[in-house]
C-alpha atoms as a PDB file:
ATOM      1  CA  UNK A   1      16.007 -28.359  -6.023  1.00  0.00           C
ATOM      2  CA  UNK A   2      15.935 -24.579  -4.787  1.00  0.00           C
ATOM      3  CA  UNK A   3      18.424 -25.559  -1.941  1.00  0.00           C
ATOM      4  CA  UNK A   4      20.596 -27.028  -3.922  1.00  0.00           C
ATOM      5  CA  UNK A   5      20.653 -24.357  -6.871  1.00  0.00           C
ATOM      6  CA  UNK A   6      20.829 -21.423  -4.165  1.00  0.00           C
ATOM      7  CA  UNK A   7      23.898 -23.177  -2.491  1.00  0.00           C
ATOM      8  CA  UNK A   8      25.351 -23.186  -6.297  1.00  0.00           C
ATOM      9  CA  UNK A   9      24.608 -19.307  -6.869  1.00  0.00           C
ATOM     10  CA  UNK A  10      25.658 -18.739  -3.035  1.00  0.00           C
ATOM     11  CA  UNK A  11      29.157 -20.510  -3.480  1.00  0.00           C
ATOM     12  CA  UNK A  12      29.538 -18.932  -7.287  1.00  0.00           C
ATOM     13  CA  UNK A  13      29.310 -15.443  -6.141  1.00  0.00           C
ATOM     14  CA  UNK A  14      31.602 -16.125  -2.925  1.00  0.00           C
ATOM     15  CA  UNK A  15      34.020 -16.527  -5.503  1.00  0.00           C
ATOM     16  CA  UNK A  16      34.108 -13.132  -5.772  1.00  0.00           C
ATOM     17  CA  UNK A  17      32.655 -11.997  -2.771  1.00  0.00           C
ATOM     18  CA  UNK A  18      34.395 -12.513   0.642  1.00  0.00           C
ATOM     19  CA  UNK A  19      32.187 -14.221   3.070  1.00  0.00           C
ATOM     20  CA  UNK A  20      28.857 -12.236   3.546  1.00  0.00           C
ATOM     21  CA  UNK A  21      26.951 -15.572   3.583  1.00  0.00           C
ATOM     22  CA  UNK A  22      24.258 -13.955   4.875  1.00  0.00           C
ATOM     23  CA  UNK A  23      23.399 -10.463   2.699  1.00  0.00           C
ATOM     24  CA  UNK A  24      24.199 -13.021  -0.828  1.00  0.00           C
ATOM     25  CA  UNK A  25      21.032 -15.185   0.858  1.00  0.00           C
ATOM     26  CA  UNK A  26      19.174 -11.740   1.487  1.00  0.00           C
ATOM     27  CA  UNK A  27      19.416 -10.938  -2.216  1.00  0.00           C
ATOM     28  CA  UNK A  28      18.646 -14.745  -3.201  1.00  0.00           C
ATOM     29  CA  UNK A  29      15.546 -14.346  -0.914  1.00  0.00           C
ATOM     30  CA  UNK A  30      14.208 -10.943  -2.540  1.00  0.00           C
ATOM     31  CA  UNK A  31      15.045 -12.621  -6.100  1.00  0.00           C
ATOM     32  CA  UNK A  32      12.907 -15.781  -4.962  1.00  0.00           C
ATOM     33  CA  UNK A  33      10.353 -13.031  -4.104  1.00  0.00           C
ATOM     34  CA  UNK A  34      10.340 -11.488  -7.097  1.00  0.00           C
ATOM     35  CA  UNK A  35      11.504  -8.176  -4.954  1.00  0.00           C
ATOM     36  CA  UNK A  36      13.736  -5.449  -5.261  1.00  0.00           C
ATOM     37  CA  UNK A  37      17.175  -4.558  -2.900  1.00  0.00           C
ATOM     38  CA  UNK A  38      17.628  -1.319  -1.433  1.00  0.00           C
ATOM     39  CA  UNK A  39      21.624  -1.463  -0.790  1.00  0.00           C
ATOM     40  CA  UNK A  40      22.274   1.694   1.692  1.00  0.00           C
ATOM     41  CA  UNK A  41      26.274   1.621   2.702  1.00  0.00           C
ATOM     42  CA  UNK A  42      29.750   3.524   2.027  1.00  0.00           C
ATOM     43  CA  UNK A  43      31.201   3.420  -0.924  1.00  0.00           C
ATOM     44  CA  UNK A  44      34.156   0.503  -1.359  1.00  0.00           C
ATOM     45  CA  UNK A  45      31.816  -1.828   0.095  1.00  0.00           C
ATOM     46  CA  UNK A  46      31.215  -4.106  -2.966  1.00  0.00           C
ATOM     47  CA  UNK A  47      27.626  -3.290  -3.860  1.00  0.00           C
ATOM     48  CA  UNK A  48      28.055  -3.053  -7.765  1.00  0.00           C
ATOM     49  CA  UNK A  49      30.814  -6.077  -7.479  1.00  0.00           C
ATOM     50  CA  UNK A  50      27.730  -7.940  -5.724  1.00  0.00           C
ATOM     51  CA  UNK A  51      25.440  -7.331  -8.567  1.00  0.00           C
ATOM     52  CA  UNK A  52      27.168  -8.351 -11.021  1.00  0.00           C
ATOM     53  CA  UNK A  53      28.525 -11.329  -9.266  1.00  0.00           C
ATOM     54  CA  UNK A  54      24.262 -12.255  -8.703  1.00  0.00           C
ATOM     55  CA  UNK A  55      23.762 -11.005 -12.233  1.00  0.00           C
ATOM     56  CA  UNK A  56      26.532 -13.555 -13.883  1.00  0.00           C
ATOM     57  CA  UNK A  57      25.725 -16.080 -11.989  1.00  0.00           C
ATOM     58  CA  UNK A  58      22.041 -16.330 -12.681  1.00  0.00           C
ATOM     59  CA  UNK A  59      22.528 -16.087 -16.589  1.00  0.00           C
ATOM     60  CA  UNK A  60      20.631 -12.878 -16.640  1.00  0.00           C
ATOM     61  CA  UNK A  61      21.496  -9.840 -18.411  1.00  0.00           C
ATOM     62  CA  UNK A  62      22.564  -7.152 -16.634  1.00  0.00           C
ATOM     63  CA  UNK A  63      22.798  -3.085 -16.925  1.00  0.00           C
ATOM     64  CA  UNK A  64      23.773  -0.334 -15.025  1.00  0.00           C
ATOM     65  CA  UNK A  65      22.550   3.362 -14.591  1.00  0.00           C
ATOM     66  CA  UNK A  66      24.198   5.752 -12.526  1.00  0.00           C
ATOM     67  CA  UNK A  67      22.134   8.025 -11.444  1.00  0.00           C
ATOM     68  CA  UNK A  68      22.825  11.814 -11.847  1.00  0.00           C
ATOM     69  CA  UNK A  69      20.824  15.127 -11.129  1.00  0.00           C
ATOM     70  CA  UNK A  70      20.743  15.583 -14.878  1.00  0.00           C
ATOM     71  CA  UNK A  71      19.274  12.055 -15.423  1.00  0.00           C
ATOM     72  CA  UNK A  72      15.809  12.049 -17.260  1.00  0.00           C
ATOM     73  CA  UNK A  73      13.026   9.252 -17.291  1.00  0.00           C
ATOM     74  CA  UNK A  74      13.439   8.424 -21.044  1.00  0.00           C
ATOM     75  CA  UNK A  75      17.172   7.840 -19.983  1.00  0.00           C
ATOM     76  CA  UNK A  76      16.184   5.055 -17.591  1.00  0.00           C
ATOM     77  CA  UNK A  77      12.959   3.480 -19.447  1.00  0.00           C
ATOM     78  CA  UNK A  78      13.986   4.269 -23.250  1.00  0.00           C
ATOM     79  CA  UNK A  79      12.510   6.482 -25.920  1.00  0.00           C
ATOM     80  CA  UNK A  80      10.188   6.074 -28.709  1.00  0.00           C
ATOM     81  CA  UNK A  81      11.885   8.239 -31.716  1.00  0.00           C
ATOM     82  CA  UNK A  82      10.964   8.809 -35.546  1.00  0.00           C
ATOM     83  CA  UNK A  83      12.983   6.672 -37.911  1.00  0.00           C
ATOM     84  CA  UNK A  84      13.339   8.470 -41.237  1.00  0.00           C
ATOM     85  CA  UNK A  85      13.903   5.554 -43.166  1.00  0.00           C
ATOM     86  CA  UNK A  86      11.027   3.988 -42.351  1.00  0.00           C
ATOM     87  CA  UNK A  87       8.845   7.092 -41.385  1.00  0.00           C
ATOM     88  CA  UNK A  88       7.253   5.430 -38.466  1.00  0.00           C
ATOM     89  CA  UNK A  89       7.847   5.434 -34.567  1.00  0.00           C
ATOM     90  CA  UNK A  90      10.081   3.250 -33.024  1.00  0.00           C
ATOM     91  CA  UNK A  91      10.691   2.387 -29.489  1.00  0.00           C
ATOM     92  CA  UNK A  92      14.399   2.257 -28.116  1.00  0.00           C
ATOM     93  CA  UNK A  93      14.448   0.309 -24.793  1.00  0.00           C
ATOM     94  CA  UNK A  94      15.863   1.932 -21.688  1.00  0.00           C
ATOM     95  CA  UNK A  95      18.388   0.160 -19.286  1.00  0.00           C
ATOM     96  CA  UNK A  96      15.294  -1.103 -17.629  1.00  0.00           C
ATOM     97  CA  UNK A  97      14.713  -3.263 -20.014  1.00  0.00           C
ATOM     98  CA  UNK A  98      17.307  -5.970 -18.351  1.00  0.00           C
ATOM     99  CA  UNK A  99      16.287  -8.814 -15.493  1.00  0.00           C
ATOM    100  CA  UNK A 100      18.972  -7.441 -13.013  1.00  0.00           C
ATOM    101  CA  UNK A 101      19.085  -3.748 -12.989  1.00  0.00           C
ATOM    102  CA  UNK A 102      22.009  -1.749 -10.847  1.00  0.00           C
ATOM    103  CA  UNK A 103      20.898   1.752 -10.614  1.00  0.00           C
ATOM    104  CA  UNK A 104      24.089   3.320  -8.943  1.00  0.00           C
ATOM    105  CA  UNK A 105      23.345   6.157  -6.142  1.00  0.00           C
ATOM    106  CA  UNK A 106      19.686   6.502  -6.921  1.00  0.00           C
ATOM    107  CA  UNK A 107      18.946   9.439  -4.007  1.00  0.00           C
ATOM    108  CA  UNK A 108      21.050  11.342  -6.460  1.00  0.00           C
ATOM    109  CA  UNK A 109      18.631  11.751  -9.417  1.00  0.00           C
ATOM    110  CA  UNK A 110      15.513  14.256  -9.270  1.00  0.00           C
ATOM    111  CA  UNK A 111      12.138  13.047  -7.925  1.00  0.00           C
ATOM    112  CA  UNK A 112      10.819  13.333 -11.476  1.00  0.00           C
ATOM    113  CA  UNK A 113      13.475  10.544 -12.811  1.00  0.00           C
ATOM    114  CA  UNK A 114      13.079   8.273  -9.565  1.00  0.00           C
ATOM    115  CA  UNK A 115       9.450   7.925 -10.612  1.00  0.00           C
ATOM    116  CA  UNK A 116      10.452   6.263 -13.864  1.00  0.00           C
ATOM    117  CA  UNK A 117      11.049   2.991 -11.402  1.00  0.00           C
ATOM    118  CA  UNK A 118       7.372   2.835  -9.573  1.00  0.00           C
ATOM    119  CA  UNK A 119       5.990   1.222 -12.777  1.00  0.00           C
ATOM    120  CA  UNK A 120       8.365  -0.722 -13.443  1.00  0.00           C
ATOM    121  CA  UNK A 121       9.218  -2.481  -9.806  1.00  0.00           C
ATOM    122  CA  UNK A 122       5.508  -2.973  -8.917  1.00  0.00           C
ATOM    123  CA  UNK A 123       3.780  -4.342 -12.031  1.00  0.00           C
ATOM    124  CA  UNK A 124       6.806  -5.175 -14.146  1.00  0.00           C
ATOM    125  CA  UNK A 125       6.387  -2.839 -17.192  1.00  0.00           C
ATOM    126  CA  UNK A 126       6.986   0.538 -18.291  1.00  0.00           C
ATOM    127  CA  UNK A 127       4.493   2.835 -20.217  1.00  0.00           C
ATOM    128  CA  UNK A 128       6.264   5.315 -22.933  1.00  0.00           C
ATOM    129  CA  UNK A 129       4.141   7.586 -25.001  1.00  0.00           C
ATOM    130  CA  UNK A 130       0.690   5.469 -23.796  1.00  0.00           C
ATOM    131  CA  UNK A 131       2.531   1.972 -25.149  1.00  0.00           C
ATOM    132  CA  UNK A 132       2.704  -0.356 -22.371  1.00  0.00           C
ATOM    133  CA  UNK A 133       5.957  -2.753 -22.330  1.00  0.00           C
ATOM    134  CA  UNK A 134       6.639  -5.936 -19.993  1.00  0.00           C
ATOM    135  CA  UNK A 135       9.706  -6.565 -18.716  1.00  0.00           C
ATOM    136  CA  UNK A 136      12.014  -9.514 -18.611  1.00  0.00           C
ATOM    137  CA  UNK A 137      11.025 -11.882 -16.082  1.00  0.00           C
ATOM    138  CA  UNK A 138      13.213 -12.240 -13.653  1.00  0.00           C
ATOM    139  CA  UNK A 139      13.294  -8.628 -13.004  1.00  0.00           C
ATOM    140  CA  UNK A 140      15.761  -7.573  -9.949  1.00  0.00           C
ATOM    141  CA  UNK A 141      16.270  -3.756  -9.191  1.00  0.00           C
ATOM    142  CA  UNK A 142      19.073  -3.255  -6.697  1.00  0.00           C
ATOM    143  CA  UNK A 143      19.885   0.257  -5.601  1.00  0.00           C
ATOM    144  CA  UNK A 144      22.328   1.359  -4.149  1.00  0.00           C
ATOM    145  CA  UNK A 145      23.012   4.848  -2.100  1.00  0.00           C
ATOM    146  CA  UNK A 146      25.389   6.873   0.104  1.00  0.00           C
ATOM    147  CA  UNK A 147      24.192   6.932   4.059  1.00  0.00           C
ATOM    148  CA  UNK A 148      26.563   9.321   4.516  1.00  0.00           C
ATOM    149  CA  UNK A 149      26.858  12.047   1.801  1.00  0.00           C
ATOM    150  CA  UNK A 150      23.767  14.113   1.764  1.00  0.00           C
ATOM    151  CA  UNK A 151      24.466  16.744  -0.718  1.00  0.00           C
ATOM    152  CA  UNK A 152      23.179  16.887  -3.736  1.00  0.00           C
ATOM    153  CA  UNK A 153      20.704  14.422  -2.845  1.00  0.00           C
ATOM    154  CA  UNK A 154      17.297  14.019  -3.454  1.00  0.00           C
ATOM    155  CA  UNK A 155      15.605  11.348  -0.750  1.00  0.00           C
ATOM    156  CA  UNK A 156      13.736   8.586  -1.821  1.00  0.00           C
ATOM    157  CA  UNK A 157       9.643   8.991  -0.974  1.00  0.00           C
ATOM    158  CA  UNK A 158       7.657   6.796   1.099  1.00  0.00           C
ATOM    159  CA  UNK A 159       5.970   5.259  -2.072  1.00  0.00           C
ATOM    160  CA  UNK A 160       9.228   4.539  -3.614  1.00  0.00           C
ATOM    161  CA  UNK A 161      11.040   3.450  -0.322  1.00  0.00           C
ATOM    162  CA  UNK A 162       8.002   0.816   0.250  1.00  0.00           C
ATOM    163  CA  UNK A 163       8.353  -0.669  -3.455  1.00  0.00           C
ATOM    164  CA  UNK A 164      12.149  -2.127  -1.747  1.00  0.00           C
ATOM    165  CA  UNK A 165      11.385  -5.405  -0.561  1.00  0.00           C
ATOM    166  CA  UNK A 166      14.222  -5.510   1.676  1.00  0.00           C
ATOM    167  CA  UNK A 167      17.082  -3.098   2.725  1.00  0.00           C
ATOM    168  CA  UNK A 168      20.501  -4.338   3.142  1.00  0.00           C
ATOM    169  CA  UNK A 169      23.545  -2.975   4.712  1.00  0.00           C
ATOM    170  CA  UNK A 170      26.512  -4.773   3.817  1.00  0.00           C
ATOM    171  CA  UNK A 171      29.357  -3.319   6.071  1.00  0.00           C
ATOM    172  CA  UNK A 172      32.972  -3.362   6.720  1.00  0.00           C
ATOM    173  CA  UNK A 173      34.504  -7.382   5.989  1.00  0.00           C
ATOM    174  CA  UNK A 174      36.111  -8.376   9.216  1.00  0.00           C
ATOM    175  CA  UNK A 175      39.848  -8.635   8.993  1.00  0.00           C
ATOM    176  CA  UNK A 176      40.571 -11.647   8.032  1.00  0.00           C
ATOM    177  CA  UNK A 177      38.452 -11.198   5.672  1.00  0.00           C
ATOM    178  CA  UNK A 178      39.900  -8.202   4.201  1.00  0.00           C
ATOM    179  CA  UNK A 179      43.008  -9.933   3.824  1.00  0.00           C
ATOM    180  CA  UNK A 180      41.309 -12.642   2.304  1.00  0.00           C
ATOM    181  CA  UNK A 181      40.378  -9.924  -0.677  1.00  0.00           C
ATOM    182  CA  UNK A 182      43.749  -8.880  -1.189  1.00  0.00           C
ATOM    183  CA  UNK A 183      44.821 -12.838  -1.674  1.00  0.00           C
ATOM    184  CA  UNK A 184      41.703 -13.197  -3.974  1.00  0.00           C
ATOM    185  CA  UNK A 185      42.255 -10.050  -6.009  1.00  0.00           C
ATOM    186  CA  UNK A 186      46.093  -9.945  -6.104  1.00  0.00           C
ATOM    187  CA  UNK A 187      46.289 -11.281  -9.577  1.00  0.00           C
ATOM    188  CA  UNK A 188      43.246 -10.439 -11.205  1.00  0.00           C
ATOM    189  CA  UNK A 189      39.676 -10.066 -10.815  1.00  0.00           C
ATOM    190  CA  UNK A 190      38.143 -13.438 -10.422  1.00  0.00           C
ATOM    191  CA  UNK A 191      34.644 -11.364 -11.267  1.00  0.00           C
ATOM    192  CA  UNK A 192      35.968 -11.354 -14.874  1.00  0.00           C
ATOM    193  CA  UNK A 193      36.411 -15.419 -15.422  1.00  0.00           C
ATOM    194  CA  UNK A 194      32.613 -15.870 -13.501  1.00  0.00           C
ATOM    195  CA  UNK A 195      30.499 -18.007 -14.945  1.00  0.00           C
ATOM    196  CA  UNK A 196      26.308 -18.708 -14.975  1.00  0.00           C
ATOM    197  CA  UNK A 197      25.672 -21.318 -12.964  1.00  0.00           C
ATOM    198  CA  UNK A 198      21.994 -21.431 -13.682  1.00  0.00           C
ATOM    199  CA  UNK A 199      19.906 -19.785 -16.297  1.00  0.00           C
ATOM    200  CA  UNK A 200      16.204 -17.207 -15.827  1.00  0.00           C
ATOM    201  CA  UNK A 201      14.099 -20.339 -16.850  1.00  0.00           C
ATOM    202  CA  UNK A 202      15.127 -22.342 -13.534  1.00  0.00           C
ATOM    203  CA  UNK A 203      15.381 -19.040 -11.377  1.00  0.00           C
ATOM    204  CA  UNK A 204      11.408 -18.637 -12.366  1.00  0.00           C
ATOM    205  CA  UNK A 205      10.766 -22.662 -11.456  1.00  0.00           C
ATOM    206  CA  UNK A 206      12.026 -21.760  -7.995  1.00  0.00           C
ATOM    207  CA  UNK A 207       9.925 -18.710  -7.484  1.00  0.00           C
ATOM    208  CA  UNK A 208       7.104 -20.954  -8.632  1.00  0.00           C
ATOM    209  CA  UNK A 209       8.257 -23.440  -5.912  1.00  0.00           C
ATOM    210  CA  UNK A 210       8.665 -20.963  -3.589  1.00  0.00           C
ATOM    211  CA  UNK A 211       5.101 -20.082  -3.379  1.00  0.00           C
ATOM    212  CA  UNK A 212       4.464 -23.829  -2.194  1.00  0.00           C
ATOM    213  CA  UNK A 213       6.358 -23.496   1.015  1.00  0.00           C
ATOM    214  CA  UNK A 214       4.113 -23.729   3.628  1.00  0.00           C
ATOM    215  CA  UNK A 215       2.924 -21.246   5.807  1.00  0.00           C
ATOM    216  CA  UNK A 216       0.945 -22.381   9.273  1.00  0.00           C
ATOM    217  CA  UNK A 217      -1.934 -20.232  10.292  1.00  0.00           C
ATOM    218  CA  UNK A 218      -0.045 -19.615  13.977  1.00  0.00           C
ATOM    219  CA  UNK A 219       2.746 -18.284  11.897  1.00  0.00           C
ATOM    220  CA  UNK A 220       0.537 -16.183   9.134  1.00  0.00           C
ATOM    221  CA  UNK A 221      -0.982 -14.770  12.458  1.00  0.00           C
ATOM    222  CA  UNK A 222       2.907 -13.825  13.704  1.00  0.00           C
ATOM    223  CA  UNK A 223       3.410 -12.173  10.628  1.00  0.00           C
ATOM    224  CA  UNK A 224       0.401  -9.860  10.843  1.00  0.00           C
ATOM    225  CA  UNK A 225       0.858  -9.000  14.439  1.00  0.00           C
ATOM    226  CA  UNK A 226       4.483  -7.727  14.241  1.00  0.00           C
ATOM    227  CA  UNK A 227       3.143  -5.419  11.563  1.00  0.00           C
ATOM    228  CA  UNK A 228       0.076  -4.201  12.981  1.00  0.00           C
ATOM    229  CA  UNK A 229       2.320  -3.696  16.114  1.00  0.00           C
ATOM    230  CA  UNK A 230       4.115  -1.237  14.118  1.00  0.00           C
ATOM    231  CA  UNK A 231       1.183   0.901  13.586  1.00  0.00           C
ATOM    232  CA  UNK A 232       0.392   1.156  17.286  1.00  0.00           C
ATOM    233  CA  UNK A 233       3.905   1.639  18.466  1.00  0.00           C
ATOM    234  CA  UNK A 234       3.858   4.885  20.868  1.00  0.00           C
ATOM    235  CA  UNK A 235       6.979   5.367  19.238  1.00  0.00           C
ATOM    236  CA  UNK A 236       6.305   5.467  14.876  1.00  0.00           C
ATOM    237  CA  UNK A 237       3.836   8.260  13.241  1.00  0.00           C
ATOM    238  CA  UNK A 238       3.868   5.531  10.219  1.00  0.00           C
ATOM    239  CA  UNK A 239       4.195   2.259  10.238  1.00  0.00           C
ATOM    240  CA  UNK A 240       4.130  -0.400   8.313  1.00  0.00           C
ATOM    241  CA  UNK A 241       1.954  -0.798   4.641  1.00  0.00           C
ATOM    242  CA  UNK A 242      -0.106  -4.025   3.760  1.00  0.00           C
ATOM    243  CA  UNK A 243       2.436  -4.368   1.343  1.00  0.00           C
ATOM    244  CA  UNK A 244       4.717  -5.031   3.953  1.00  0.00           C
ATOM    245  CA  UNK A 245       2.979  -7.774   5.104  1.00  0.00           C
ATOM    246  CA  UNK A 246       2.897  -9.628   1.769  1.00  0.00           C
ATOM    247  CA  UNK A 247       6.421  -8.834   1.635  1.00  0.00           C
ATOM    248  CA  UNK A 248       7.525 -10.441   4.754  1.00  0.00           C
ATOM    249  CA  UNK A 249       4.906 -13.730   4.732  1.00  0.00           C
ATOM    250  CA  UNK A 250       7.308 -14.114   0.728  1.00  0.00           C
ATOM    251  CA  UNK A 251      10.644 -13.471   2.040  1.00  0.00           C
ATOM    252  CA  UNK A 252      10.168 -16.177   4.859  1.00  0.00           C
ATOM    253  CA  UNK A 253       8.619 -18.360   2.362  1.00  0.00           C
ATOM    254  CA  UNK A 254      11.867 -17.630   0.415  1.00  0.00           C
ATOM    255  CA  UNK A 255      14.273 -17.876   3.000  1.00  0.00           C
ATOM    256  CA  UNK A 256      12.529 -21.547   4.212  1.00  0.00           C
ATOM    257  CA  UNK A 257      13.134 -23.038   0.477  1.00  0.00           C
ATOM    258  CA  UNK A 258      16.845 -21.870   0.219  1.00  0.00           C
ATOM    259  CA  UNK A 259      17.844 -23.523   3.655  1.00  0.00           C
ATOM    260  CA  UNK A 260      16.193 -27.005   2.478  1.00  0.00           C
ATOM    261  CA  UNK A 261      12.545 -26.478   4.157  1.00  0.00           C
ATOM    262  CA  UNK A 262       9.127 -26.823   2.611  1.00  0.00           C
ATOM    263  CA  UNK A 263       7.701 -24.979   6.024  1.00  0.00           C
ATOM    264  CA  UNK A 264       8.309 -20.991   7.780  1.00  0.00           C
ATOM    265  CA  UNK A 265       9.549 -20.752  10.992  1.00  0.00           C
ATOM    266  CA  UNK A 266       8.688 -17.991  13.435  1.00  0.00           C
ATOM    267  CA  UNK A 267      12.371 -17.376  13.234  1.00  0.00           C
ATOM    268  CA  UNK A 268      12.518 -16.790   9.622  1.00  0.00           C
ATOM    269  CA  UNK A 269      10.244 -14.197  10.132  1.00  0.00           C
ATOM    270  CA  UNK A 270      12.350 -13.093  13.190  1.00  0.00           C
ATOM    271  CA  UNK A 271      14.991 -13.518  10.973  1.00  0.00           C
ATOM    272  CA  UNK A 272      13.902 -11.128   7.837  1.00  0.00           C
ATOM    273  CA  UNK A 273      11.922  -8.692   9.842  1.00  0.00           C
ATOM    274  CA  UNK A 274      14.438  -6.192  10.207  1.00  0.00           C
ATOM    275  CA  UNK A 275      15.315  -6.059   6.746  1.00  0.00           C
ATOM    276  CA  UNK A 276      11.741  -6.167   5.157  1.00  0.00           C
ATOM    277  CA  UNK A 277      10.621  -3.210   7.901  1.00  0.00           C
ATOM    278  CA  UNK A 278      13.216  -1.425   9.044  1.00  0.00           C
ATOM    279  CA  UNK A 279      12.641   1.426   6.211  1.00  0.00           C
ATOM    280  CA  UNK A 280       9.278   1.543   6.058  1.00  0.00           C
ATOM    281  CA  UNK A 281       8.225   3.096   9.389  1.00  0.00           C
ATOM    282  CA  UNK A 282       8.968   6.151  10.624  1.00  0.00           C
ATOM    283  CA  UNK A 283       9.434   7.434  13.866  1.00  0.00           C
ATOM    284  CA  UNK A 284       8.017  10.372  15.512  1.00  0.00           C
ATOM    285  CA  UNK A 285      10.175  13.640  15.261  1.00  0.00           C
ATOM    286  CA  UNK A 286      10.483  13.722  19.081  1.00  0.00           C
ATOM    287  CA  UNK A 287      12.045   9.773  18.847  1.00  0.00           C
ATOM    288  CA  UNK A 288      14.331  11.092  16.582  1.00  0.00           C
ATOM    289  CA  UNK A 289      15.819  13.353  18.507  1.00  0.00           C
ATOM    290  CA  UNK A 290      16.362  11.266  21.140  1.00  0.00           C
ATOM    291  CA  UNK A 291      18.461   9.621  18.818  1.00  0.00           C
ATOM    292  CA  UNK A 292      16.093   6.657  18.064  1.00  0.00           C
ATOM    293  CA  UNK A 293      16.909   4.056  15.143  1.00  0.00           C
ATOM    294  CA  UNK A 294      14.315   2.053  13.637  1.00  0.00           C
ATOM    295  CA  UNK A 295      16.098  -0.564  13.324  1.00  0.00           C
ATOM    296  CA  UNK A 296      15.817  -0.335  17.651  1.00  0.00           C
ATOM    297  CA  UNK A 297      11.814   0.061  17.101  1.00  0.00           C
ATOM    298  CA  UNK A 298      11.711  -2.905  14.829  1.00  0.00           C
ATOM    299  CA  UNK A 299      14.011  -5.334  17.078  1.00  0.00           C
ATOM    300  CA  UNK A 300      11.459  -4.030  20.196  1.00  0.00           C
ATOM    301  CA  UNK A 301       8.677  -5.373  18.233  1.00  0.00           C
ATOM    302  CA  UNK A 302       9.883  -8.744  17.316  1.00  0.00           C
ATOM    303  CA  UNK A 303      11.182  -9.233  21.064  1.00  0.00           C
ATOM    304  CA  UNK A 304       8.013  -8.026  22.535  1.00  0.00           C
ATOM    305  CA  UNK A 305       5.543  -9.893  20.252  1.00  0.00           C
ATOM    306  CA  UNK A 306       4.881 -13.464  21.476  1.00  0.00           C
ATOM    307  CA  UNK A 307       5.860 -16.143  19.252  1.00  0.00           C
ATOM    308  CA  UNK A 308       3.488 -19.121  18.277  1.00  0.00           C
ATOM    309  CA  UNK A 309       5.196 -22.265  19.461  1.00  0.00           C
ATOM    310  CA  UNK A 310       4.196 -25.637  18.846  1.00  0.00           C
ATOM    311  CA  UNK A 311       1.200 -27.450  20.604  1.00  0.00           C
END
């Protein structure tokens, strides 16, 4: 049932999205994890068209914030407010209030604003004026931000930057793809005629499934080891959290359901590493300028830690 239902959501979206097979299972993964998308590339590249399209498709309601310098908290998690008719408190929900949340450019709003989202991506609520409120359930944040453009920007922190599941960069569509988009989009936007495929109720049934997939203990071993390695790499001052240990032992259970297996492979988790790591280390200031990626550090690890094959 979650193979089939993924292929649905994977070949709905690609009606609006040009090939990128791969990133639309990346976000079905971190959805089936009950995770949250960093989406780090140059504008043009169809982030917001991708969120939608994953947003329409799922039956889930869907908002947007673009994030500004001038941004506040209560803009993003809502306001509680007097009503005069009826001389008591009321709370007016925030955007955040939605099951898949777009929050455009976050690096560009102030720390102060960016900490609105901790709550809310780790437990699943937000607290306003001491009242605690749950949120919808599937709840998806996908960010997206510049690489590039640097001004005016206020980086993410490590405790925000580890509450992304995965980070995705969706790049440049090959070209015949990008003619492809011009075919697609000559008339009109096929984006505006999508329709749900599927509805929150079964999306939560799979994330229940999901949690069934089978992990072996040689594999749960695999896991720990390429993230312990990260820690003792000559190479990173901080590697990775616990949490991102939990985080890749769900995306591989994830990943295993929506390609028809109840059983990981070592090369999901070969597979999803990069993604689920990559921003969460950091390298020492001397690796960095020596030019250094982690993305190199991470692809190291996976090639240099041995893989549990069968007996």
């Amino acid at each position: 049932m979650i193979a089939d239902t993924a292929r649905r959501i994977r070949e709905n979206v690609q009606r609006v999205i040009v090939g990128k097979t791969d990133i639309i299972d990346l976000v079905l993964t971190a959805i089936l994890s009950e995770g949250h998308v960093l989406l780090e590339d140059v504008p043009g590249t169809g982030k917001t068209t991708l969120a939608k399209a994953i947003a329409v498709s799922l039956g889930a309601t869907f908002r947007r914030i673009q994030f500004t310098p001038d941004l506040l908290p209560g803009d993003v998690t809502g306001i509680s407010f007097f009503n005069q008719k009826t001389q008591e408190f009321e709370f007016r929900p925030g955007p955040i209030m939605s099951q898949v949340l777009l929050t455009d450019e976050i690096n560009r709003a102030t720390p102060r604003t960016q900490s609105a989202l901790l709550e809310a991506m780790q437990e699943r609520q937000i607290t306003v004026d001491l009242q605690t409120y749950k949120l919808p359930r599937p709840f998806l944040v996908l960010a997206t931000q510049n690489p590039i453009e640097l001004e005016g920007t206020f980086p993410l922190p490590e405790a925000q930057i580890d509450r992304f599941l995965m980070k995705i960069d969706i790049g440049y569509p090959t070209e015949q793809e990008e003619r492809d988009i011009l075919t697609r989009f000559r008339l009109s936007d096929p984006l505006e005629s999508l329709q749900p495929v599927t509805d929150p109720e079964t999306v939560l049934r799979m994330i229940a499934g999901v949690r069934e997939v089978r992990v072996e203990a040689s594999v749960h071993n695999y896991i720990v080891q390429v993230i312990r390695t990260t820690r003792e790499h000559p190479e990173v001052d901080l590697g990775a959290s616990p949490r991102a240990t939990m985080a890749l032992y769900r995306t591989s259970q994830a990943w295993a359901a929506i390609h028809g297996r109840d059983f990981v492979l070592p090369d999901d988790v070969k597979k999803l590493a990069p993604y689920v790591i990559t921003h969460r280390i950091m390298l020492s200031p001397q690796m960095r300028l020596r030019g250094r990626k982690p993305e190199e550090i991470v692809a190291d690890i996976v090639n240099t830690v041995p893989v549990p094959v069968e007996a």
